[in-house]
C-alpha atoms as a PDB file:
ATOM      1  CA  UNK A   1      64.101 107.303 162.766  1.00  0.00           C
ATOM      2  CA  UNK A   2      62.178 109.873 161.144  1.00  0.00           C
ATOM      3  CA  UNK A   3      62.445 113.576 162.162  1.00  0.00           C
ATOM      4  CA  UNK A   4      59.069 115.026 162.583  1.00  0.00           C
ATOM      5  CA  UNK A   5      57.849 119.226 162.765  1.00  0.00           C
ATOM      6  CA  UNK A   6      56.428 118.016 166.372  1.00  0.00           C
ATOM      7  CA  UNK A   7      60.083 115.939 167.630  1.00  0.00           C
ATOM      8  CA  UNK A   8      62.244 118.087 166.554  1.00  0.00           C
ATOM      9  CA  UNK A   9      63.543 121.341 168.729  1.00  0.00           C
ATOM     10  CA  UNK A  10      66.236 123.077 166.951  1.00  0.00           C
ATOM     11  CA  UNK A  11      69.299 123.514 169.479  1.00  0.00           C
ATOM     12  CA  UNK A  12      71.216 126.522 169.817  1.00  0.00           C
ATOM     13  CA  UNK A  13      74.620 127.499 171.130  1.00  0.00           C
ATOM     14  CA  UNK A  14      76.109 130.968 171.894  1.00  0.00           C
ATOM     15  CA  UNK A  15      79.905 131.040 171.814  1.00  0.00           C
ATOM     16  CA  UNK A  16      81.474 132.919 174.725  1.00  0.00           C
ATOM     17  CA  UNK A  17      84.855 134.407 176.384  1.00  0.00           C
ATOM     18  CA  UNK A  18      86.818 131.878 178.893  1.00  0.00           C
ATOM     19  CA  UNK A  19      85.207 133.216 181.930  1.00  0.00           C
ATOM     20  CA  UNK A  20      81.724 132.260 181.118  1.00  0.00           C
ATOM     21  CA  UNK A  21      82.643 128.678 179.665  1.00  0.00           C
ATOM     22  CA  UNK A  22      80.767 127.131 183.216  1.00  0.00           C
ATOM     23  CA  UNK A  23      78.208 129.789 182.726  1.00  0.00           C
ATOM     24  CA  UNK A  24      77.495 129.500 179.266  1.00  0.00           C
ATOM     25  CA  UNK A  25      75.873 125.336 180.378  1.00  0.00           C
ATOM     26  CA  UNK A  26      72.660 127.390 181.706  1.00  0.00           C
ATOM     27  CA  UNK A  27      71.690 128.841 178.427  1.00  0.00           C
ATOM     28  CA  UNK A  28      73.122 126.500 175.720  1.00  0.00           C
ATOM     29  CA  UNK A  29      71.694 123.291 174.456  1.00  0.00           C
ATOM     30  CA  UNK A  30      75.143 122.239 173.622  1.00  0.00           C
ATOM     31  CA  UNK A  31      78.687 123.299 173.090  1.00  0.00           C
ATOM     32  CA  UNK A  32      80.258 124.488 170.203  1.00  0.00           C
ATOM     33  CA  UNK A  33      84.254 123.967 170.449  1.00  0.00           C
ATOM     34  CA  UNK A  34      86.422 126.274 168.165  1.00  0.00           C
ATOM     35  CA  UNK A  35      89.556 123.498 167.490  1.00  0.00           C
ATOM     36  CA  UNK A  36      92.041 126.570 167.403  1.00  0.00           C
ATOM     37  CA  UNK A  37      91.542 127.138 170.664  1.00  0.00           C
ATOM     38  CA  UNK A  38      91.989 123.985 172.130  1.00  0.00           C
ATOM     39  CA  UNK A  39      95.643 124.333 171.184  1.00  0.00           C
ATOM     40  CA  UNK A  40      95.782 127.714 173.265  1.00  0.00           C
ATOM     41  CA  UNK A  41      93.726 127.540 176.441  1.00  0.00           C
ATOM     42  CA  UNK A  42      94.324 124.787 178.708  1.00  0.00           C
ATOM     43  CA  UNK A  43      91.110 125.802 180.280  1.00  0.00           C
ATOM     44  CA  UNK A  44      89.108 125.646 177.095  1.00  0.00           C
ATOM     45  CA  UNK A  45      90.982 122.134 176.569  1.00  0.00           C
ATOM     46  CA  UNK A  46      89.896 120.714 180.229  1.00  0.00           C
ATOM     47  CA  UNK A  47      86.103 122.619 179.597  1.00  0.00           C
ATOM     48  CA  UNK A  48      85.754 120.222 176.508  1.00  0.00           C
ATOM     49  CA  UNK A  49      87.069 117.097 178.190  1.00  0.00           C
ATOM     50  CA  UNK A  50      84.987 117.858 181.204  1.00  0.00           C
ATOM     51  CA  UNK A  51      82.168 118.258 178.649  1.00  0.00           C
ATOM     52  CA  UNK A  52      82.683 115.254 177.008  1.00  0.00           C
ATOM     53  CA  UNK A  53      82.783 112.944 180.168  1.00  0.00           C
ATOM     54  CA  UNK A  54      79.848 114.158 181.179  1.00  0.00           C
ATOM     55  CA  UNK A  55      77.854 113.413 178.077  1.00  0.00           C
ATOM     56  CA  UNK A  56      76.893 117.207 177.092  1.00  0.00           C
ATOM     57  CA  UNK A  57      76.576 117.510 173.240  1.00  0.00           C
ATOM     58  CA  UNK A  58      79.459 118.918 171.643  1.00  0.00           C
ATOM     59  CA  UNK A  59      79.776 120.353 167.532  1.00  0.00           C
ATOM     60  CA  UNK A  60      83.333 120.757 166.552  1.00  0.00           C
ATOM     61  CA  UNK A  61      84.002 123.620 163.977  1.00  0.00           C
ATOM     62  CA  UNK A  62      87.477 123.940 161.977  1.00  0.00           C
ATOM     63  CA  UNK A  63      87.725 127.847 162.746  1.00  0.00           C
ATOM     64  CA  UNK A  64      87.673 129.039 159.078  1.00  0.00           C
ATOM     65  CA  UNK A  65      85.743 131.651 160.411  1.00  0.00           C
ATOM     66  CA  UNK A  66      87.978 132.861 163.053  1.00  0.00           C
ATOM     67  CA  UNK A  67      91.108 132.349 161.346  1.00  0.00           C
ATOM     68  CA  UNK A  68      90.459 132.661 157.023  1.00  0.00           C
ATOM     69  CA  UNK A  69      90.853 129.378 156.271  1.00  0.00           C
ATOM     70  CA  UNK A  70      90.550 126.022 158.112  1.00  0.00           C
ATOM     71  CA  UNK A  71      92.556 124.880 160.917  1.00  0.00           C
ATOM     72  CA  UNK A  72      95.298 123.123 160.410  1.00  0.00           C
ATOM     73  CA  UNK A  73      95.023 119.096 159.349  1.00  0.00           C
ATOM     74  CA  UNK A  74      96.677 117.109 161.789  1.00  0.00           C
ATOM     75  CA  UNK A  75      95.372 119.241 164.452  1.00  0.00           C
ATOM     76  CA  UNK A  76      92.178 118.860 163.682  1.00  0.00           C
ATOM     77  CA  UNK A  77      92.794 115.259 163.730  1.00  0.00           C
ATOM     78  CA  UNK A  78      93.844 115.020 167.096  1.00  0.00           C
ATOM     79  CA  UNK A  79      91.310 116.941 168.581  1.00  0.00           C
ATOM     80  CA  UNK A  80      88.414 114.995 166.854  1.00  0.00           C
ATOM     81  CA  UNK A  81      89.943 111.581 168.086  1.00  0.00           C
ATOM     82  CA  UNK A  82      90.479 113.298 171.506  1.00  0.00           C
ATOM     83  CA  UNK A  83      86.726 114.560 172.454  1.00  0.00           C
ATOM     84  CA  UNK A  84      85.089 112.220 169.349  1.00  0.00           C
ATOM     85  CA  UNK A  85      82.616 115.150 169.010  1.00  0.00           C
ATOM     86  CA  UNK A  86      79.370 114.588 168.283  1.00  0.00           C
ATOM     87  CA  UNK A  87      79.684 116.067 165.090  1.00  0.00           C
ATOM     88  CA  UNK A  88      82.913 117.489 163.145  1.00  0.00           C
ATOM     89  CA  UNK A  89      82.396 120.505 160.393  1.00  0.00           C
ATOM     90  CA  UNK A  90      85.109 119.522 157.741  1.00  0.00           C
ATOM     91  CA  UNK A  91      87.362 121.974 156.217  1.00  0.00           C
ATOM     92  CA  UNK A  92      85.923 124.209 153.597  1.00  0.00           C
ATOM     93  CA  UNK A  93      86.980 127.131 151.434  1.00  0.00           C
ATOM     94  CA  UNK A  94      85.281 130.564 152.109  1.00  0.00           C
ATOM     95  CA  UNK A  95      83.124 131.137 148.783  1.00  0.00           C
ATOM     96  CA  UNK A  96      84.553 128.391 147.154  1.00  0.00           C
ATOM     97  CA  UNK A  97      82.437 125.770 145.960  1.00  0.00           C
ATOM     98  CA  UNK A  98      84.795 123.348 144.355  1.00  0.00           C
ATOM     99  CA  UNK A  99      87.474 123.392 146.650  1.00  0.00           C
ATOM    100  CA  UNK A 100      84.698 123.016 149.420  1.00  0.00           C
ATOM    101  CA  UNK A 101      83.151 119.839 147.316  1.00  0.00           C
ATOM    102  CA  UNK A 102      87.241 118.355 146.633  1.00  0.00           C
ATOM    103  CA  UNK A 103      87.848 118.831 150.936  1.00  0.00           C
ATOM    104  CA  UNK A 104      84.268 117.619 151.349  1.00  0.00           C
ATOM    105  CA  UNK A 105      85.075 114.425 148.978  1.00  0.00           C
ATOM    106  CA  UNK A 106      88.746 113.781 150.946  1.00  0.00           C
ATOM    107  CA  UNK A 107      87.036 113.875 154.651  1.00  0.00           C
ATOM    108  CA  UNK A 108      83.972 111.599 153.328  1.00  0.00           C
ATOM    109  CA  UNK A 109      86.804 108.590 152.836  1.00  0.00           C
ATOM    110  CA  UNK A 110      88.612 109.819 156.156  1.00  0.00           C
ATOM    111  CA  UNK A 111      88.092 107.382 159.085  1.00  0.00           C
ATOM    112  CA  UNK A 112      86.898 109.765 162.322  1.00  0.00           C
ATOM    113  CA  UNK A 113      84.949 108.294 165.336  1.00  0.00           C
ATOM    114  CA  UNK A 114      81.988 106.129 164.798  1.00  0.00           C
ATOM    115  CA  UNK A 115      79.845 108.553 166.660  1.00  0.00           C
ATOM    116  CA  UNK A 116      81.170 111.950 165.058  1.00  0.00           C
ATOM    117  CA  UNK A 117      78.830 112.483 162.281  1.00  0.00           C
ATOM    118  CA  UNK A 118      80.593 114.662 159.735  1.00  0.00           C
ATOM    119  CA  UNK A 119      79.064 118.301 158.697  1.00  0.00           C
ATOM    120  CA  UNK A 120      79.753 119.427 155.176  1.00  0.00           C
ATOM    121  CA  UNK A 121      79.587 123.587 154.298  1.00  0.00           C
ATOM    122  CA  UNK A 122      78.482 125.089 151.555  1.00  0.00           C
ATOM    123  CA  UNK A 123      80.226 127.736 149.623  1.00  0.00           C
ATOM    124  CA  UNK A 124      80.051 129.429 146.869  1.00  0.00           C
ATOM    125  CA  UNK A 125      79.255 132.385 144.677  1.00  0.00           C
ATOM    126  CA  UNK A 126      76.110 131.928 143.079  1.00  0.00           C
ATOM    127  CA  UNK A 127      72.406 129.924 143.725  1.00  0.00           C
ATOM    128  CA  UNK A 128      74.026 127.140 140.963  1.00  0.00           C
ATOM    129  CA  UNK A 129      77.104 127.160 143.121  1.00  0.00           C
ATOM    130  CA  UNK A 130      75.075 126.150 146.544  1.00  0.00           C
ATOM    131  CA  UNK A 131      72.599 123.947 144.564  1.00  0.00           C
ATOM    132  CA  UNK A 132      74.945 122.119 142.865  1.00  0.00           C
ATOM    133  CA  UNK A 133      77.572 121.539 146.285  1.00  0.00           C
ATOM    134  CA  UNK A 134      74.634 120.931 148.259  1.00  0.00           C
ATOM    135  CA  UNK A 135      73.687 117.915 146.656  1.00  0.00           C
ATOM    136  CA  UNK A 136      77.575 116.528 145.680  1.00  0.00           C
ATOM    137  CA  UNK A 137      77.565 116.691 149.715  1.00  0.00           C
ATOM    138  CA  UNK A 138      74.195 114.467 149.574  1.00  0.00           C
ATOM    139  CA  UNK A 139      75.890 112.127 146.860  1.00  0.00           C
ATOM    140  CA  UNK A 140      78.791 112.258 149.186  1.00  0.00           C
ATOM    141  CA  UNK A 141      76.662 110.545 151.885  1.00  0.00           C
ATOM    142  CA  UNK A 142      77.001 113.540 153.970  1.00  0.00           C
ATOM    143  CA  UNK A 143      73.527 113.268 156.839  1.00  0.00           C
ATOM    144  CA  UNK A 144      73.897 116.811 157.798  1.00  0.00           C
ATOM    145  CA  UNK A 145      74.801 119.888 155.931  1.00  0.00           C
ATOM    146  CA  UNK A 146      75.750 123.754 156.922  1.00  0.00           C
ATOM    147  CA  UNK A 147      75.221 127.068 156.125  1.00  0.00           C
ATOM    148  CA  UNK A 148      77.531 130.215 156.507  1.00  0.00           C
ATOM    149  CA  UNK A 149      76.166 133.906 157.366  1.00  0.00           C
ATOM    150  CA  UNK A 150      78.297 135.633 155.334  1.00  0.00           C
ATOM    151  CA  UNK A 151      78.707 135.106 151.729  1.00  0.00           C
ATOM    152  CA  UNK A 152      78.607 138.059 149.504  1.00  0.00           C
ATOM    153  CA  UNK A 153      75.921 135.645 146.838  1.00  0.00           C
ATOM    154  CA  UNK A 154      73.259 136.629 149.893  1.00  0.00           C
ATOM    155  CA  UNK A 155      73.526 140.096 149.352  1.00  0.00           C
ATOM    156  CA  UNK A 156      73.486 139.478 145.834  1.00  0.00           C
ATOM    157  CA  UNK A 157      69.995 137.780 145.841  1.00  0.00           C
ATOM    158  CA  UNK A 158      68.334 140.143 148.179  1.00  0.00           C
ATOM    159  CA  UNK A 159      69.439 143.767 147.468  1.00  0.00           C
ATOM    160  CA  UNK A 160      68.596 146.288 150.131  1.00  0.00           C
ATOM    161  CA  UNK A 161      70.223 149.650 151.514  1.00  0.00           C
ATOM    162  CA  UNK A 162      71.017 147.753 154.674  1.00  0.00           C
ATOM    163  CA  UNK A 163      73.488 145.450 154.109  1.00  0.00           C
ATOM    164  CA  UNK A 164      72.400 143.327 157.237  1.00  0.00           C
ATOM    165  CA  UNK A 165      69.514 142.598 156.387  1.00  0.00           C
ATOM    166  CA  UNK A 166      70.154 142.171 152.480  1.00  0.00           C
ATOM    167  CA  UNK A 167      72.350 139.351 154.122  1.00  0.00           C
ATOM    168  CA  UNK A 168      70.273 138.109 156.466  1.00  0.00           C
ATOM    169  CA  UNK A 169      67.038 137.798 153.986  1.00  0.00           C
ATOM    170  CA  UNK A 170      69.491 136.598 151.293  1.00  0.00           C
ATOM    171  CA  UNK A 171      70.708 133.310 152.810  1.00  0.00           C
ATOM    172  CA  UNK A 172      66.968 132.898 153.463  1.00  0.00           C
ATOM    173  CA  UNK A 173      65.681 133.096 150.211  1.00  0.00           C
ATOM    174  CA  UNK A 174      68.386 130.997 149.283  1.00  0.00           C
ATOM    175  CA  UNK A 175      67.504 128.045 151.318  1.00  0.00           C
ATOM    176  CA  UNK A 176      63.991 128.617 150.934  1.00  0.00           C
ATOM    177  CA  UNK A 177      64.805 128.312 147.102  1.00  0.00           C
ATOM    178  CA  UNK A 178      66.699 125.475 147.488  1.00  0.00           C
ATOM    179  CA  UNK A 179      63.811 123.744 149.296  1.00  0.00           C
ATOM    180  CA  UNK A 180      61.293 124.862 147.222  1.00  0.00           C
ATOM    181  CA  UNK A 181      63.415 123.324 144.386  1.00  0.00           C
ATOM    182  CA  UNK A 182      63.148 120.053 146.622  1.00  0.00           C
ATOM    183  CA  UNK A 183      67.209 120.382 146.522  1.00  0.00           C
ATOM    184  CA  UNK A 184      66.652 120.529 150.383  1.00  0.00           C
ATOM    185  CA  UNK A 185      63.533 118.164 151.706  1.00  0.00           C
ATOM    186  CA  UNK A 186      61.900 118.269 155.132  1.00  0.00           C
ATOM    187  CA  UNK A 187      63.754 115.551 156.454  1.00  0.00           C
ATOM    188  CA  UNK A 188      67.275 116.739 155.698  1.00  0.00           C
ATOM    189  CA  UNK A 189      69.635 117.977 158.857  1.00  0.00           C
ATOM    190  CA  UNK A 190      70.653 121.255 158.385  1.00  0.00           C
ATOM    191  CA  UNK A 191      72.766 123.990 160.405  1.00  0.00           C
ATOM    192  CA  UNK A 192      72.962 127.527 160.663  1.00  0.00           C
ATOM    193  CA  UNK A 193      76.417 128.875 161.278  1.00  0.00           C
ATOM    194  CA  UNK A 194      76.132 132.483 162.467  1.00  0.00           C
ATOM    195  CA  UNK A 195      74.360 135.170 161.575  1.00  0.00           C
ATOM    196  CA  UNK A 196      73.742 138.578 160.393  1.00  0.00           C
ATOM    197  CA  UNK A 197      70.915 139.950 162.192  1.00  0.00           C
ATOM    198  CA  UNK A 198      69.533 137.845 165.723  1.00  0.00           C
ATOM    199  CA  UNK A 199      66.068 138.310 163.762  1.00  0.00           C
ATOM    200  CA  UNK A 200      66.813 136.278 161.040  1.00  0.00           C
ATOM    201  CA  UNK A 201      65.969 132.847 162.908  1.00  0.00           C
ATOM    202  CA  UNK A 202      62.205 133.460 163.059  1.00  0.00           C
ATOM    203  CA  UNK A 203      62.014 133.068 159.747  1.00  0.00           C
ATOM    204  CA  UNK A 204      62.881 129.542 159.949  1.00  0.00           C
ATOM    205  CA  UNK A 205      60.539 128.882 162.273  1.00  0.00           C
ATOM    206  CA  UNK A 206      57.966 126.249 159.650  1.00  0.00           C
ATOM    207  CA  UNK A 207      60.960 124.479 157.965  1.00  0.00           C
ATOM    208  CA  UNK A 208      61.697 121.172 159.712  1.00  0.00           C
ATOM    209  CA  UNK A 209      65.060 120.627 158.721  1.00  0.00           C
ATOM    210  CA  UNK A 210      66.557 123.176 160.634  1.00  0.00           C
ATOM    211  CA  UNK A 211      68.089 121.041 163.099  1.00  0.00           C
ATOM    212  CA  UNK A 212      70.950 123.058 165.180  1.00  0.00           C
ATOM    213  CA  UNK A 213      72.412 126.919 165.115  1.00  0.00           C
ATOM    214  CA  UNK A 214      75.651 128.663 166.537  1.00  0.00           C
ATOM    215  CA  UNK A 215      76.038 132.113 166.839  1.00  0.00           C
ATOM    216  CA  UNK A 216      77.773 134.621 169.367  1.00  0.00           C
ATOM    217  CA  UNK A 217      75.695 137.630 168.471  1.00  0.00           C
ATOM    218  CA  UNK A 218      74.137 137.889 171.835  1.00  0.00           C
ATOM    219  CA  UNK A 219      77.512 137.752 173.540  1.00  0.00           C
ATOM    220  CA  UNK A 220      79.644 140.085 171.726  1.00  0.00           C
ATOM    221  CA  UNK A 221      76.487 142.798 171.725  1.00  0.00           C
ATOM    222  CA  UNK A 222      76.443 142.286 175.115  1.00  0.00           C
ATOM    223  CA  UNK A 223      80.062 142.514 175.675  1.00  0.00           C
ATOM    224  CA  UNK A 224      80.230 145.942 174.077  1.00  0.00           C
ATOM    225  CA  UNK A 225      77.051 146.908 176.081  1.00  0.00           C
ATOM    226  CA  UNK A 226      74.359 146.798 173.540  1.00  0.00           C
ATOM    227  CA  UNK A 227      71.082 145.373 174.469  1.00  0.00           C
ATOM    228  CA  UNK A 228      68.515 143.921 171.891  1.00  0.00           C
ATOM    229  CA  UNK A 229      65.494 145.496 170.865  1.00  0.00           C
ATOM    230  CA  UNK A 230      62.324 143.843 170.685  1.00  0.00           C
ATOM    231  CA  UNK A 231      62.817 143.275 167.365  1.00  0.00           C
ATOM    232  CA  UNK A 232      66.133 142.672 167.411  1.00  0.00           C
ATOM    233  CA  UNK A 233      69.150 144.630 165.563  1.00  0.00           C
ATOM    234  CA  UNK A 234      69.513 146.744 162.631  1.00  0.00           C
ATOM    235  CA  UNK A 235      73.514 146.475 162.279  1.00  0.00           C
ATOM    236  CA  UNK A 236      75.889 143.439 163.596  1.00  0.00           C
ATOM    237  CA  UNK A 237      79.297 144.042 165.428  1.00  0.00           C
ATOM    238  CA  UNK A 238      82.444 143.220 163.510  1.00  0.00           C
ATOM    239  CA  UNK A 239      84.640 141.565 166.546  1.00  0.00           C
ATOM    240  CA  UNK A 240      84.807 137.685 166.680  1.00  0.00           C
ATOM    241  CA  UNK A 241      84.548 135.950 170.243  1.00  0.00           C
ATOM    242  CA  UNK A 242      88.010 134.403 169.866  1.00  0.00           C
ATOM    243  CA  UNK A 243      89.320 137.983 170.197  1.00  0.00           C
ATOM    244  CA  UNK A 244      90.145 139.158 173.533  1.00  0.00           C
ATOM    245  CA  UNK A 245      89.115 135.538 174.630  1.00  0.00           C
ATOM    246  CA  UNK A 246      90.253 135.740 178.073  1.00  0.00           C
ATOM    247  CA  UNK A 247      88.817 139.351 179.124  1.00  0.00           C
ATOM    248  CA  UNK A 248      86.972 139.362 182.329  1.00  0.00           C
ATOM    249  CA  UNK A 249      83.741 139.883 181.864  1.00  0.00           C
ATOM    250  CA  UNK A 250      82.232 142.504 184.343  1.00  0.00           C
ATOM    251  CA  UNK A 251      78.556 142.052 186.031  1.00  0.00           C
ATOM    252  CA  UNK A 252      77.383 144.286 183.700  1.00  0.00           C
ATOM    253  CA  UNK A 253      78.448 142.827 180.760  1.00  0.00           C
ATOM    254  CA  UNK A 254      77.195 139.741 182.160  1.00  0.00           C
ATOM    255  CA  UNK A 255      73.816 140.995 182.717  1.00  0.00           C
ATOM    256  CA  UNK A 256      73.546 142.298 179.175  1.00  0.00           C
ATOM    257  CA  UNK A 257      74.836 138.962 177.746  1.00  0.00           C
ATOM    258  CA  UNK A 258      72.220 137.236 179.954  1.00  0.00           C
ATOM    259  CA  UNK A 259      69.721 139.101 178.770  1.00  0.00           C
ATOM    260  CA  UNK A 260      70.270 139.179 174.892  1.00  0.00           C
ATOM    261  CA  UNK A 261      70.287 135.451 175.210  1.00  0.00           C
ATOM    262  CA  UNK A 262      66.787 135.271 176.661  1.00  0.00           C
ATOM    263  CA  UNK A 263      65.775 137.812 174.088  1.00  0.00           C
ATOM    264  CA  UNK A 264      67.527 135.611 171.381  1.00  0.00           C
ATOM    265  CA  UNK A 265      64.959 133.195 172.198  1.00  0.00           C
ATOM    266  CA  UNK A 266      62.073 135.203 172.497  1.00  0.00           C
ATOM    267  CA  UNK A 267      62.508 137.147 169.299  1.00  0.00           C
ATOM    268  CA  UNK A 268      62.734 133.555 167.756  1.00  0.00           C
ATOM    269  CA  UNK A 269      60.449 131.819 169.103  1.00  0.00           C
ATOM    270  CA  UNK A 270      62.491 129.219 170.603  1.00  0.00           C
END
């Protein structure tokens, strides 16, 4: 079926510390399950079981992010026939488009779930290096394809004093490059891993293929007691929510997590 501007609401999911797994239901569309944790919290295990017998939506990463490179084969393996998410990000190479293409290639021919649609990342250094993967993933016969916060090639194409938002405006222009170049089209599937700024999502508003996002900016902000502005944030913390994963979480934190999620929304118009 056709995806049209008027069906399609993007989904969103804010990662979060053990305590507010239960918590976390009221203000994400679905769950996004971090495979290295699996292995260390039997509580995070049973919160993805529970999540999957009860039919809530469920994007497994491989935690290159969290750990430098992707988590390891066979586990990821087992955890993908275990919960048979409803979609798996493959392994990929931080800034590395041809080793992200040869993994990409490898995990097109490898036999997962019939339900787990796979999620291919792009990498790379420079616009040839995401034009070019970004179609070898469509050649690949990959249905939905990702993009990372981080690389330096953003801050490269959009120079500016802040590095946030030279980041933020970089993978932007980027994709709006690639779609203007009708590399991406309006009835791709695309998703946004992370980000730089909580801003930057408004500005993705009018493109239609912007079909899901994950990002625990509102959470670790509000874990370290910063609240958003109106118009967001000027700077990003550098602490990763698998870090001190099973803190407790006071009332206050809670409150300021709570509330950077609603703003999350509003600032992006949601």
């Amino acid at each position: 079926m056709e995806k049209t501007q008027q069906s399609m609401k993007v989904k969103v999911s804010h990662e979060v510390p053990l305590q507010l797994l239960e918590d976390s239901k009221m203000f994400n569309d679905y769950d996004y399950c971090l495979p290295h944790l699996l292995d260390q919290y039997p509580e995070y295990e049973e919160y993805f079981r529970k999540a999957k017998r009860t039919g809530r939506y469920i994007i497994m990463d491989n935690s290159l992010h969290e750990l430098g490179k992707a988590y390891d084969t066979s586990r990821l393996l087992h955890w993908v026939f275990e919960l048979e998410p409803n979609e798996f990000i493959v392994p990929d190479v931080w800034e590395n488009s041809e080793l992200s293409v040869r993994n990409a290639k490898n995990w097109s021919v490898t036999e997962l779930p019939k339900n787990t649609t796979k999620v291919a990342v792009v990498q790379g250094k420079s616009y040839i290096d995401f034009s070019t993967s970004y179609q070898r993933y469509k050649w690949l016969g990959y249905k939905k394809i990702a993009f990372s916060y981080g690389a330096s090639w953003f801050q490269e194409t959009f120079p500016h004093p802040n590095p946030y938002i030279s980041k933020m405006m970089g993978r932007l222009k980027t994709i709006a490059n690639l779609y203007k170049n009708n590399i991406i089209s309006d009835f791709d599937r695309v998703h946004l891993l992370g980000c730089n700024l909580p801003q930057e999502y408004l500005y993705y508003t009018d493109f239609k293929f912007i079909e899901s996002i994950d990002t625990s900016n509102p959470v670790i902000h509000g874990l370290e007691g910063v609240r958003y502005t109106q118009g967001g944030l000027l700077y990003k913390s550098k602490q990763k929510i698998d870090k001190d994963f099973t803190q407790e979480v006071t009332p206050t934190q809670k409150a300021d997590i709570i509330y950077n999620v609603n703003m999350f929304r509003k600032i992006n118009k949601l």
